[in-house]
C-alpha atoms as a PDB file:
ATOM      1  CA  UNK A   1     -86.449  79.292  68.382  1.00  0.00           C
ATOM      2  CA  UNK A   2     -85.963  75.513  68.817  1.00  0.00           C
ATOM      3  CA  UNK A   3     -85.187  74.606  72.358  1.00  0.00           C
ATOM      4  CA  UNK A   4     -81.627  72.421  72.753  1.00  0.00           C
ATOM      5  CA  UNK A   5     -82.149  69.181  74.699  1.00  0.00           C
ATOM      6  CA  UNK A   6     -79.145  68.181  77.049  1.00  0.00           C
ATOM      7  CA  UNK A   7     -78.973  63.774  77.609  1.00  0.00           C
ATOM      8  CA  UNK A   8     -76.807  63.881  80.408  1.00  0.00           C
ATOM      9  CA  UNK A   9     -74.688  59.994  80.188  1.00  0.00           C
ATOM     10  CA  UNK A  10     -73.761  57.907  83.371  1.00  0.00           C
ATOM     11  CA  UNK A  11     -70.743  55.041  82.565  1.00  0.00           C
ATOM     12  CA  UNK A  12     -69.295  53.238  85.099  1.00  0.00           C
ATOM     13  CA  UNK A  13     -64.868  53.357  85.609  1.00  0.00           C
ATOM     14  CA  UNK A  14     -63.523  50.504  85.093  1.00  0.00           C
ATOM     15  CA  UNK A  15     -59.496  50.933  84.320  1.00  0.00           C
ATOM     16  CA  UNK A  16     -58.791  47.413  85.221  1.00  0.00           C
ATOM     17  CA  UNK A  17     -61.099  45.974  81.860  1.00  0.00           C
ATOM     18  CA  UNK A  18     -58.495  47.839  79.693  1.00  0.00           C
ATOM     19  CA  UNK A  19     -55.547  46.746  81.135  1.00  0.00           C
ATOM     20  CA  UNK A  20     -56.636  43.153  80.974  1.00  0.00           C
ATOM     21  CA  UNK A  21     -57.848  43.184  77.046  1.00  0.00           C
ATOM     22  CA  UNK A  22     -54.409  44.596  76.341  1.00  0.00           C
ATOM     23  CA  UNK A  23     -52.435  41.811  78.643  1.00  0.00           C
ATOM     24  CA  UNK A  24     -54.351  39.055  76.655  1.00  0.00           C
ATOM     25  CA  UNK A  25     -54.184  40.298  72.641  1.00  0.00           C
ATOM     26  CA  UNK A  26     -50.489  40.496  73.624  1.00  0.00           C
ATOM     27  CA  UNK A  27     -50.566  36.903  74.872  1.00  0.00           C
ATOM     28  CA  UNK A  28     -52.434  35.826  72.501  1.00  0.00           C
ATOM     29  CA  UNK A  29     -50.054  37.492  69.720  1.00  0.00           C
ATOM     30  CA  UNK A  30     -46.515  35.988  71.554  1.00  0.00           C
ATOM     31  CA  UNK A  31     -48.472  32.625  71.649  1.00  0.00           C
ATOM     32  CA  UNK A  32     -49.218  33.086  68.322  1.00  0.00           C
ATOM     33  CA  UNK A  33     -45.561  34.129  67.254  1.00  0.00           C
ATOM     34  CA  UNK A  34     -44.057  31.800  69.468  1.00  0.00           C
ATOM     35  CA  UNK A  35     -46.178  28.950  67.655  1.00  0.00           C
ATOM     36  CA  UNK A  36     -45.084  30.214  64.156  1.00  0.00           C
ATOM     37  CA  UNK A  37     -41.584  30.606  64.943  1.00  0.00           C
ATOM     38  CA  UNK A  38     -41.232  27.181  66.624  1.00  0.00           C
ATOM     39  CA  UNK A  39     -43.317  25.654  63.523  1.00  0.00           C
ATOM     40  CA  UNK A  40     -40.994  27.749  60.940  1.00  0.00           C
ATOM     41  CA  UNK A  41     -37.844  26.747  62.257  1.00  0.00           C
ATOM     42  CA  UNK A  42     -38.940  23.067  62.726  1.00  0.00           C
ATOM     43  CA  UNK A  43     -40.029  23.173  58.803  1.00  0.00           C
ATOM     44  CA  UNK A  44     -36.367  25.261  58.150  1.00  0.00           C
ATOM     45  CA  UNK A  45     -34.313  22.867  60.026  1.00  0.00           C
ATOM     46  CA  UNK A  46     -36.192  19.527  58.359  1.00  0.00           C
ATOM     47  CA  UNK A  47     -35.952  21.344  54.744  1.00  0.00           C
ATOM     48  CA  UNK A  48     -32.104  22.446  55.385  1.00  0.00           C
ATOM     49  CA  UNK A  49     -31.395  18.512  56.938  1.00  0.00           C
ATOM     50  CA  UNK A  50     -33.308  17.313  53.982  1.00  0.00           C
ATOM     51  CA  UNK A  51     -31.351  19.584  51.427  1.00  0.00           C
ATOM     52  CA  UNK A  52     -27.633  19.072  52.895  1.00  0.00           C
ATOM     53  CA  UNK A  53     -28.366  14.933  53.186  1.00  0.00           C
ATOM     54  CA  UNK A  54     -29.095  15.487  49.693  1.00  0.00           C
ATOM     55  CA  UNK A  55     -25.970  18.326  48.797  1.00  0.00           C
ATOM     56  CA  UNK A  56     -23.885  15.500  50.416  1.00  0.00           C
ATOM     57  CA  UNK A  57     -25.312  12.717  47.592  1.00  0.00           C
ATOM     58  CA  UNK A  58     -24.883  14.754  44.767  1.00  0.00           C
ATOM     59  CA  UNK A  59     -21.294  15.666  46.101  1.00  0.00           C
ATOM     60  CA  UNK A  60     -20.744  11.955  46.345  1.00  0.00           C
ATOM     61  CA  UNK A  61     -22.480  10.940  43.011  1.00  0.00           C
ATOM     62  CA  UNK A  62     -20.364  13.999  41.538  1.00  0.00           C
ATOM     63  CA  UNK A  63     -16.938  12.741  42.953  1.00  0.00           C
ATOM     64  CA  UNK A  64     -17.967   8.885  41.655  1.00  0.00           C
ATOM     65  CA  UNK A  65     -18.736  10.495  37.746  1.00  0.00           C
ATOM     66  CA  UNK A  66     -15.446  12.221  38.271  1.00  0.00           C
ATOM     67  CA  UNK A  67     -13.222   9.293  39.193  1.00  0.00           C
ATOM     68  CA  UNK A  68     -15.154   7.383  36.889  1.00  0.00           C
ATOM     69  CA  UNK A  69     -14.554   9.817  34.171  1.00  0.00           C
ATOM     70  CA  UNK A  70     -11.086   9.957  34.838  1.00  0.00           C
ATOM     71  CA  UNK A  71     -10.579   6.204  34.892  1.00  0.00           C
ATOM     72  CA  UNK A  72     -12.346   6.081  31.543  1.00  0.00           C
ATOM     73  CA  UNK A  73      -9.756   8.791  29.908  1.00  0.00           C
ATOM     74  CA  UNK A  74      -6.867   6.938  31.083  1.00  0.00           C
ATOM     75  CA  UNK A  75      -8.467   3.412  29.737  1.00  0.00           C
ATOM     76  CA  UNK A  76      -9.278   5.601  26.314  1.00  0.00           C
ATOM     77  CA  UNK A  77      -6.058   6.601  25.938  1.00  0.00           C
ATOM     78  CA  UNK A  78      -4.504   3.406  26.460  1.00  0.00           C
ATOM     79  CA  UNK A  79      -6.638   2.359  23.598  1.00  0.00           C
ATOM     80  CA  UNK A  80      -5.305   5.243  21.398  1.00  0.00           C
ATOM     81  CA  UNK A  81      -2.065   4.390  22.267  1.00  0.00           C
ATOM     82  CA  UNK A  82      -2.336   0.641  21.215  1.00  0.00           C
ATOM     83  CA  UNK A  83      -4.467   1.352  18.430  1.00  0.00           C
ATOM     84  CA  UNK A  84      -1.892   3.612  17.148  1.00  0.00           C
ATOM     85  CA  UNK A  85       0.918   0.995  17.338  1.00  0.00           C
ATOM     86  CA  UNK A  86      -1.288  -1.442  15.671  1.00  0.00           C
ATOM     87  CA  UNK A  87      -1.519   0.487  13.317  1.00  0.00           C
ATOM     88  CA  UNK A  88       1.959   1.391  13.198  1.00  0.00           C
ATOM     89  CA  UNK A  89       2.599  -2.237  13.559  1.00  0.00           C
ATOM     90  CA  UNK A  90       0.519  -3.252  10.416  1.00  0.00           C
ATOM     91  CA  UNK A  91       2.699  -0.313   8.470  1.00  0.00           C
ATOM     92  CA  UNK A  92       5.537  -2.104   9.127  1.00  0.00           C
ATOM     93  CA  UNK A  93       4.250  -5.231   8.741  1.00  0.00           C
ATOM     94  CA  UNK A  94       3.260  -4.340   5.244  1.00  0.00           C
ATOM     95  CA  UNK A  95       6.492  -2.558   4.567  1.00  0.00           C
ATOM     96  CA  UNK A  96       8.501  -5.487   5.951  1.00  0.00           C
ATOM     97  CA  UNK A  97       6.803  -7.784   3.672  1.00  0.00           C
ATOM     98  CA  UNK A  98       6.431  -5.933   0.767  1.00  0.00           C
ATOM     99  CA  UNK A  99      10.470  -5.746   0.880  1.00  0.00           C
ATOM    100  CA  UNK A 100      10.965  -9.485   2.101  1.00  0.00           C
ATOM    101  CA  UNK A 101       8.394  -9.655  -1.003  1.00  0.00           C
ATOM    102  CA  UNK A 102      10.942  -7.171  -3.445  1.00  0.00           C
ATOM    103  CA  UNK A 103      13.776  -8.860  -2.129  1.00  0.00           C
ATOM    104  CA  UNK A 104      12.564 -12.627  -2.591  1.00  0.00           C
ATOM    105  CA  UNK A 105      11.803 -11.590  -6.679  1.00  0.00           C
ATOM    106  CA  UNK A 106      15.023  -9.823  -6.701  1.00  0.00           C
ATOM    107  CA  UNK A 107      16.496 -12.642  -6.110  1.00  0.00           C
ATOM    108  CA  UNK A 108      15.150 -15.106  -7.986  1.00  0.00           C
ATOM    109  CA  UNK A 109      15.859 -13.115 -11.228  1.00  0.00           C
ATOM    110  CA  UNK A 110      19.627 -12.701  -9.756  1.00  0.00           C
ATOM    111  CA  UNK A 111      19.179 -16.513  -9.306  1.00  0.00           C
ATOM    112  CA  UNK A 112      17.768 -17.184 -13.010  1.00  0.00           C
ATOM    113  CA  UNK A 113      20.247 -14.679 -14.859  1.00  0.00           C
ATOM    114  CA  UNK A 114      23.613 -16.911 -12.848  1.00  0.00           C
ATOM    115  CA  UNK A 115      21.977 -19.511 -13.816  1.00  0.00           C
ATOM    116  CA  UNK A 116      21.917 -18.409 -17.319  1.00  0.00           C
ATOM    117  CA  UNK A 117      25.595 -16.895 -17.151  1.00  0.00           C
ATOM    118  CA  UNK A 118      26.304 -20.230 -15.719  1.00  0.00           C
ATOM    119  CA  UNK A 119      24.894 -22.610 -18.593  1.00  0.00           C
ATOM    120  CA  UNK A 120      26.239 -20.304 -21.070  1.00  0.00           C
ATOM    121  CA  UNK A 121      30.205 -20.250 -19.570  1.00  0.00           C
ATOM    122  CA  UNK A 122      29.681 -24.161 -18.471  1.00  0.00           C
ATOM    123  CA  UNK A 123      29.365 -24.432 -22.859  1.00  0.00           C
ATOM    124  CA  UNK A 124      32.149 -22.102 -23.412  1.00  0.00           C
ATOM    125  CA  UNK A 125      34.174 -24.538 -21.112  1.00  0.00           C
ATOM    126  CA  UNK A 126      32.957 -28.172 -21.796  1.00  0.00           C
ATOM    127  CA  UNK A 127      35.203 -30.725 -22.022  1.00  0.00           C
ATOM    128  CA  UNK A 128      32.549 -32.354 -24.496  1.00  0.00           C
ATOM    129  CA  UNK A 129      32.694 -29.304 -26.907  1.00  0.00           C
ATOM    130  CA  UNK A 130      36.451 -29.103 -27.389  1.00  0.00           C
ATOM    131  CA  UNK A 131      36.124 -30.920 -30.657  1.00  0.00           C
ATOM    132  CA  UNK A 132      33.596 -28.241 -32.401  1.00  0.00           C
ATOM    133  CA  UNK A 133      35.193 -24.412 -33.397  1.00  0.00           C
ATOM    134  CA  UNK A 134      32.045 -22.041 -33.891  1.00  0.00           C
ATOM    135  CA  UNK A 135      28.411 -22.536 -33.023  1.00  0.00           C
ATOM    136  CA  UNK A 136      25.358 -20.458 -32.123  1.00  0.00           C
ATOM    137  CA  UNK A 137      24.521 -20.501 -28.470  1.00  0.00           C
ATOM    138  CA  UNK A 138      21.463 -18.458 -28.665  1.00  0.00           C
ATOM    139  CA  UNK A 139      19.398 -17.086 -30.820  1.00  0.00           C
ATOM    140  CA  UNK A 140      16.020 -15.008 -30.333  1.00  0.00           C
ATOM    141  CA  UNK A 141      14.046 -12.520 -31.817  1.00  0.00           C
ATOM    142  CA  UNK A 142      11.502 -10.301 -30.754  1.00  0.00           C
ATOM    143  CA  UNK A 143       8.852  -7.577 -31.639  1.00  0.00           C
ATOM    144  CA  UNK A 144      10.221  -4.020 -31.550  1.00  0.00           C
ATOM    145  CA  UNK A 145       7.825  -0.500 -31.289  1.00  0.00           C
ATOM    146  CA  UNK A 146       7.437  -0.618 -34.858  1.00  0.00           C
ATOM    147  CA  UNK A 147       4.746  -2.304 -37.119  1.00  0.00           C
ATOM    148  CA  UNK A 148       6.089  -5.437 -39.284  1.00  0.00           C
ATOM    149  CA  UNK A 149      10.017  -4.703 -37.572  1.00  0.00           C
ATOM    150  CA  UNK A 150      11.057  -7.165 -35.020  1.00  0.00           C
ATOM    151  CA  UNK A 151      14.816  -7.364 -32.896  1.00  0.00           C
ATOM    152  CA  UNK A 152      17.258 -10.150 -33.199  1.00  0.00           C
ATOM    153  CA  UNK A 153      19.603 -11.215 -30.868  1.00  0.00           C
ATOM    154  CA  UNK A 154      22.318 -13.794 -31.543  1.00  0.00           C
ATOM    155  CA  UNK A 155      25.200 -15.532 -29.138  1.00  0.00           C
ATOM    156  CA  UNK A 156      28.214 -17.051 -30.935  1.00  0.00           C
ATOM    157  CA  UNK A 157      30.436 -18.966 -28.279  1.00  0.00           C
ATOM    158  CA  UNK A 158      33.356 -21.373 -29.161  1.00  0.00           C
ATOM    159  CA  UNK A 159      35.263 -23.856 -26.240  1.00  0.00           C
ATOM    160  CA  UNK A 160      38.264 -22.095 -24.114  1.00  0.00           C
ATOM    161  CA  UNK A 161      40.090 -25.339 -25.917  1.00  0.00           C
ATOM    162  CA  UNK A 162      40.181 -23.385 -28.557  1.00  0.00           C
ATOM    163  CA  UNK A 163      41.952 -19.870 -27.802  1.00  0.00           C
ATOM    164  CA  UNK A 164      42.370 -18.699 -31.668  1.00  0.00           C
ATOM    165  CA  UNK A 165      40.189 -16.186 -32.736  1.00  0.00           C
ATOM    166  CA  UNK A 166      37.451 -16.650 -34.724  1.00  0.00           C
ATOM    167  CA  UNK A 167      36.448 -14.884 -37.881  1.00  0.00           C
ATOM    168  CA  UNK A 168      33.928 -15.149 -40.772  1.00  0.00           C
ATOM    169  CA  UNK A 169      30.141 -14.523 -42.268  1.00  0.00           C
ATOM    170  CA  UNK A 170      26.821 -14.789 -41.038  1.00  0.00           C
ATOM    171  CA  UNK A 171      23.995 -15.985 -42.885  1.00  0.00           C
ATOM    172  CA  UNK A 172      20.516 -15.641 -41.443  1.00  0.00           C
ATOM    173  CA  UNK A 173      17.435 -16.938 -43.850  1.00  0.00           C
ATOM    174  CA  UNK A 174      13.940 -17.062 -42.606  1.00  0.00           C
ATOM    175  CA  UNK A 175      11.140 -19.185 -44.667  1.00  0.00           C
ATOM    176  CA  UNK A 176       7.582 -18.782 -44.166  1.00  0.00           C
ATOM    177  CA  UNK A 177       4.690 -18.203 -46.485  1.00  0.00           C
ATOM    178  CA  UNK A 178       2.814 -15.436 -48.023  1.00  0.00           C
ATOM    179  CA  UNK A 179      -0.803 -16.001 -49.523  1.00  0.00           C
ATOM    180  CA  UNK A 180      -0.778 -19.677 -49.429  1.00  0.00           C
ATOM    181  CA  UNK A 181       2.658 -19.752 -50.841  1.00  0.00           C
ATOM    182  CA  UNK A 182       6.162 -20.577 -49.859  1.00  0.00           C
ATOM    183  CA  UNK A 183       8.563 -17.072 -49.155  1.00  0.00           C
ATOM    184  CA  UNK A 184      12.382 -16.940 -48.084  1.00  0.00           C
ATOM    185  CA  UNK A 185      14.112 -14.116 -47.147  1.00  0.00           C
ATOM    186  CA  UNK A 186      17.386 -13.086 -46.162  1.00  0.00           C
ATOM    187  CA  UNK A 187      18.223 -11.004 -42.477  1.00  0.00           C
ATOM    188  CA  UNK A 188      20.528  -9.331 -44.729  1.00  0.00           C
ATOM    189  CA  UNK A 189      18.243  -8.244 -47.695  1.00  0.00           C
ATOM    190  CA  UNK A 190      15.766  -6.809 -44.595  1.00  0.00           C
ATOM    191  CA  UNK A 191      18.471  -5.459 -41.667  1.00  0.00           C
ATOM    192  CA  UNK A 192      17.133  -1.924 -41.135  1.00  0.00           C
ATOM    193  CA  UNK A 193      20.490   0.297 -40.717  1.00  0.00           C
ATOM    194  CA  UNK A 194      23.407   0.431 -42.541  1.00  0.00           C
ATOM    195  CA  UNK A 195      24.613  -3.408 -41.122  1.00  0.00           C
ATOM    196  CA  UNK A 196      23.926  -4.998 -44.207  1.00  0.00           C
ATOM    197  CA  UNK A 197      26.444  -7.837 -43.975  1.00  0.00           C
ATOM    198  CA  UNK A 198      26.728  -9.625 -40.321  1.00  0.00           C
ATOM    199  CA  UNK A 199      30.416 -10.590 -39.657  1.00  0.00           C
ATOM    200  CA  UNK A 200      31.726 -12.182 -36.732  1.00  0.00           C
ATOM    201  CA  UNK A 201      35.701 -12.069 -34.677  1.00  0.00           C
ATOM    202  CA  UNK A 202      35.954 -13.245 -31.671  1.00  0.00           C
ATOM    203  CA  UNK A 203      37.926 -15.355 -29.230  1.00  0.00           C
ATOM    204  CA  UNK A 204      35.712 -17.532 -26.969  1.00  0.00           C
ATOM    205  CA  UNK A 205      32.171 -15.461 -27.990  1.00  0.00           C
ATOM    206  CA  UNK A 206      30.111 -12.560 -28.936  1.00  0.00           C
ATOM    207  CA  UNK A 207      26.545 -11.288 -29.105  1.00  0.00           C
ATOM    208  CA  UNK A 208      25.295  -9.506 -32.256  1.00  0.00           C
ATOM    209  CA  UNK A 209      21.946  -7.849 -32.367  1.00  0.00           C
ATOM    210  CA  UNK A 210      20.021  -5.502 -34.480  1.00  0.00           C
ATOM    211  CA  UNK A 211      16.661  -4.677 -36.062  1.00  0.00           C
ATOM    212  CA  UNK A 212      14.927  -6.788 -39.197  1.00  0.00           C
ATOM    213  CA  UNK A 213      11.826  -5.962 -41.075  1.00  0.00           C
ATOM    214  CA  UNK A 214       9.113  -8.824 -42.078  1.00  0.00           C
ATOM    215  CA  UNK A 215       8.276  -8.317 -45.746  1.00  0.00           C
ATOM    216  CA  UNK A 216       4.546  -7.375 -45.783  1.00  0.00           C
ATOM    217  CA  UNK A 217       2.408 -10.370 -45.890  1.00  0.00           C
ATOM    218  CA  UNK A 218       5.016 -13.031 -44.875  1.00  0.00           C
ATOM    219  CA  UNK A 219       4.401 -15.367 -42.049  1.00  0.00           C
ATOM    220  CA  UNK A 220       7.752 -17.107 -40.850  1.00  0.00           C
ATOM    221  CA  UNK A 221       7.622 -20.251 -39.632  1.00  0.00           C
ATOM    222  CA  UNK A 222      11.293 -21.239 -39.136  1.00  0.00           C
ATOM    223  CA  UNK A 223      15.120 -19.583 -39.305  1.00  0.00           C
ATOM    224  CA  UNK A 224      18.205 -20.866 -40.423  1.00  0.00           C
ATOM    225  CA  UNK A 225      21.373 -19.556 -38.889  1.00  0.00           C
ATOM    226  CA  UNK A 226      24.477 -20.558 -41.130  1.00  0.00           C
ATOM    227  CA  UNK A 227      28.469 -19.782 -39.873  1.00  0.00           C
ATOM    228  CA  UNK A 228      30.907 -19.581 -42.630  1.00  0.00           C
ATOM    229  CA  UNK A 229      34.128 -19.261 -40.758  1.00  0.00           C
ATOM    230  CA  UNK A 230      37.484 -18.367 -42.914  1.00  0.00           C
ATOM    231  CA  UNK A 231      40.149 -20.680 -43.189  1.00  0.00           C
ATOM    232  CA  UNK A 232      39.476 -24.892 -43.071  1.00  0.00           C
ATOM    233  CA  UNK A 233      36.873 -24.347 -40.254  1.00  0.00           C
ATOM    234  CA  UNK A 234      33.752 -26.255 -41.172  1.00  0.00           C
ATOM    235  CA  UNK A 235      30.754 -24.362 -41.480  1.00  0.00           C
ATOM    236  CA  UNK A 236      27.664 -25.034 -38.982  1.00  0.00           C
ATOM    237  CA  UNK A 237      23.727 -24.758 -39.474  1.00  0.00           C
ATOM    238  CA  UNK A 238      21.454 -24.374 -37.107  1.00  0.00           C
ATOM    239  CA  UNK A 239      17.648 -24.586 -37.956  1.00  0.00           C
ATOM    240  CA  UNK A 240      14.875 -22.569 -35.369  1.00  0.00           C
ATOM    241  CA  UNK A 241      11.249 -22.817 -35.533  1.00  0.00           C
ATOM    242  CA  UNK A 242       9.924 -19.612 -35.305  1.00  0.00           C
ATOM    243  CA  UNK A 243       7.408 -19.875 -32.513  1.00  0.00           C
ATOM    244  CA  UNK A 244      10.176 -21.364 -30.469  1.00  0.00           C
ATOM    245  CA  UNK A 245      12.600 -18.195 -30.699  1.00  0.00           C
ATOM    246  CA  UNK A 246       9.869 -15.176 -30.868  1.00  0.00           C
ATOM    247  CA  UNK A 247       9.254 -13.579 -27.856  1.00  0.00           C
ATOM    248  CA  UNK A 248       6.024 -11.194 -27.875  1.00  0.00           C
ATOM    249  CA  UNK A 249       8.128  -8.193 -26.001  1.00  0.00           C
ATOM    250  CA  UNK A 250      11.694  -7.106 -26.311  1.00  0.00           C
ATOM    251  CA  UNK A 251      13.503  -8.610 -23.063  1.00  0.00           C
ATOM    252  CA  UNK A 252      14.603  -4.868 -20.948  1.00  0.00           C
END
């Protein structure tokens, strides 16, 4: 049987040792907290100084953008507004002068048809025609919608000196040429309609009109208008060249 050995172990008491270690890990860990804390809230305070200075610019900058922002609305829509009466304008510039435009040709064609009424009662009332009766005041013809057929109009006035009526025969011949050679023919022989003889009875004047046909291949090239008035009245011819009384269109 193996034989137990007893060590017997001699340690000196010291309770002051502990007491100490404990005093300075606990100084040591309040310095240490003590230096954090003061070190955190130096960073905290320089971070949240750093971060309101630069709230507070931002603010600012924000509250510039928004006034400017504002100012620019009100500036565009002070633009809208004048664009939109320039524009408005312009319409009524252009509507103004289109009418000014309407009304100017208006009345210059009121202006040339007096003038026309005026010339044509200024030769029903000359003093220098009171010694003729009868005679042709107008006369025009012009192409109507069909082929080879063309409209005449004719004006018989006589002066206001002369207050008895009127009455007789109308004679209308047209000369021209057809293949080289020399062709007449009558407004009578080509009146389309059932007016086949052209009378006239009037006081101081009347207008006669009607459609003619061209006989094919006949160019005219002048018109003779005869009056053959009843009674003693003399009878009066009146020769037209034909380019001077053809109009291309029917007057409306």
């Amino acid at each position: 049987m193996k034989r137990v050995q007893h060590k017997v172990v001699i340690a000196t008491h010291q309770p002051w040792r502990r007491s100490g270690i404990v005093a300075g890990v606990t100084a040591l860990l309040l310095a240490g907290g003590w230096g954090l804390y003061s070190y955190t809230r130096a960073t905290t305070v320089s971070d949240f100084e750093r971060a309101r200075t630069e709230r507070d610019q931002l603010l600012d900058e924000r509250r510039t953008l928004t006034r400017d922002l504002r100012a620019s609305h009100v500036e565009i829509d002070k633009l809208k507004d004048q664009l939109a009466y320039a524009g408005r304008s312009q319409e009524i510039d252009d509507s103004a002068c289109a009418t000014v435009k309407k009304s100017i040709g208006d009345l210059q064609a009121q202006d040339a048809d007096l003038r026309e009424q005026l010339a044509f009662y200024r030769g029903i009332v000359s003093p220098q025609e009171s010694q003729t009766g009868v005679r042709v005041y107008e006369f025009k013809v012009s192409k109507a919608a069909q082929p080879d057929q063309y409209h005449y109009e004719l004006v018989l006035i006589q002066s206001v000196h002369h207050d008895k009526r009127l009455a007789g025969t109308i004679d209308v011949v047209f000369d021209g040429a057809k293949a080289g050679q020399k062709q007449s023919f009558k407004l009578s022989d080509t009146v389309v309609g059932d007016r086949k003889n052209l009378l006239f009875s009037f006081r101081y004047f009347q207008e006669l009109s009607g459609t003619f046909r061209i006989p094919e291949g006949v160019r005219p090239s002048r018109a003779t208008v005869q009056l053959l008035p009843e009674g003693d009245s003399p009878k009066v011819e009146d020769e037209y060249d034909w380019t001077k009384i053809v109009q291309e269109t029917r007057a409306s």
